[in-house]
Protein backbone atom coordinates (compact mmCIF):
# COMPACT_ATOMS: atom_id res chain seq x y z
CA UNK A 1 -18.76 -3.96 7.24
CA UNK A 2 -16.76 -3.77 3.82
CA UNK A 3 -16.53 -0.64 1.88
CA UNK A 4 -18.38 -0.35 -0.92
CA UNK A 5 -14.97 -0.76 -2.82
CA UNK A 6 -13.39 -3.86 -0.96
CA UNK A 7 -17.27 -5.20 -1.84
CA UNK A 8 -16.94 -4.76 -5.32
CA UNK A 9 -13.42 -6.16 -5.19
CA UNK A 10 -14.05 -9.25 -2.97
CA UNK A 11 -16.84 -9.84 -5.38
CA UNK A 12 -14.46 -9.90 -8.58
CA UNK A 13 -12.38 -11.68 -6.53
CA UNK A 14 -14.51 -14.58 -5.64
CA UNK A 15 -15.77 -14.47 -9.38
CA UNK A 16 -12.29 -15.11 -10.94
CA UNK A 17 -11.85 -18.18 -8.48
CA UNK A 18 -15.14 -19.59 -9.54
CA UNK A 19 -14.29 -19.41 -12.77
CA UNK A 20 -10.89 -20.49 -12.47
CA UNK A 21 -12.06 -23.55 -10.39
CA UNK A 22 -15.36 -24.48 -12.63
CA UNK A 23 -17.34 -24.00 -9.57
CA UNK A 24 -20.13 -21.05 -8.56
CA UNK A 25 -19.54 -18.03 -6.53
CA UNK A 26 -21.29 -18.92 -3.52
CA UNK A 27 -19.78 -21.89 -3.53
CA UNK A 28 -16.50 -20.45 -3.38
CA UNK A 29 -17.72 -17.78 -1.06
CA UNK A 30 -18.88 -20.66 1.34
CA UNK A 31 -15.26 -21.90 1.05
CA UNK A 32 -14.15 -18.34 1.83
CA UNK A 33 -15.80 -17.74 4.65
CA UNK A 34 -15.53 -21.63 6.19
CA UNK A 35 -11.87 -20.99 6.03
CA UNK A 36 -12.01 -17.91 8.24
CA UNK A 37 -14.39 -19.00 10.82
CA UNK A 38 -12.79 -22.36 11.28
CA UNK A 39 -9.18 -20.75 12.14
CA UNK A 40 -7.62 -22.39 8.89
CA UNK A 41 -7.27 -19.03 6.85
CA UNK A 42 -4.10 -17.24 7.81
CA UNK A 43 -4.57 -14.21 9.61
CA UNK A 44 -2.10 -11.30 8.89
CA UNK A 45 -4.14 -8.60 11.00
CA UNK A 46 -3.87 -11.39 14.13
CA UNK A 47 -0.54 -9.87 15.54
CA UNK A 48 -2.00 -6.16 15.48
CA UNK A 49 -4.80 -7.02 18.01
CA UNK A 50 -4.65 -5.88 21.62
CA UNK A 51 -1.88 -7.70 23.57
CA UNK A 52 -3.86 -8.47 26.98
């Protein structure tokens, strides 16, 4: 679960690309979180996890 902070932030985030793209915010949150699920998003955190 986000903070309410990173919230607010992802949300201005995702705003400013929809703008800057012409498109909506959920569309660009559907991009978002497509991107992450599908393994195509780079993942920074991925080398902290557990080593098993």
């Amino acid at each position: 679960m986000l903070a309410e902070e990173q919230s607010v932030r992802l949300s201005q985030w995702i705003a400013g690309e929809a703008e800057r793209c012409g498109m909506e915010p959920g569309e660009i949150a559907d991009l978002l979180l497509d991107a992450i699920t599908s393994g195509a998003a780079p993942r920074p955190w991925a080398d902290r996890a557990p080593q098993e």
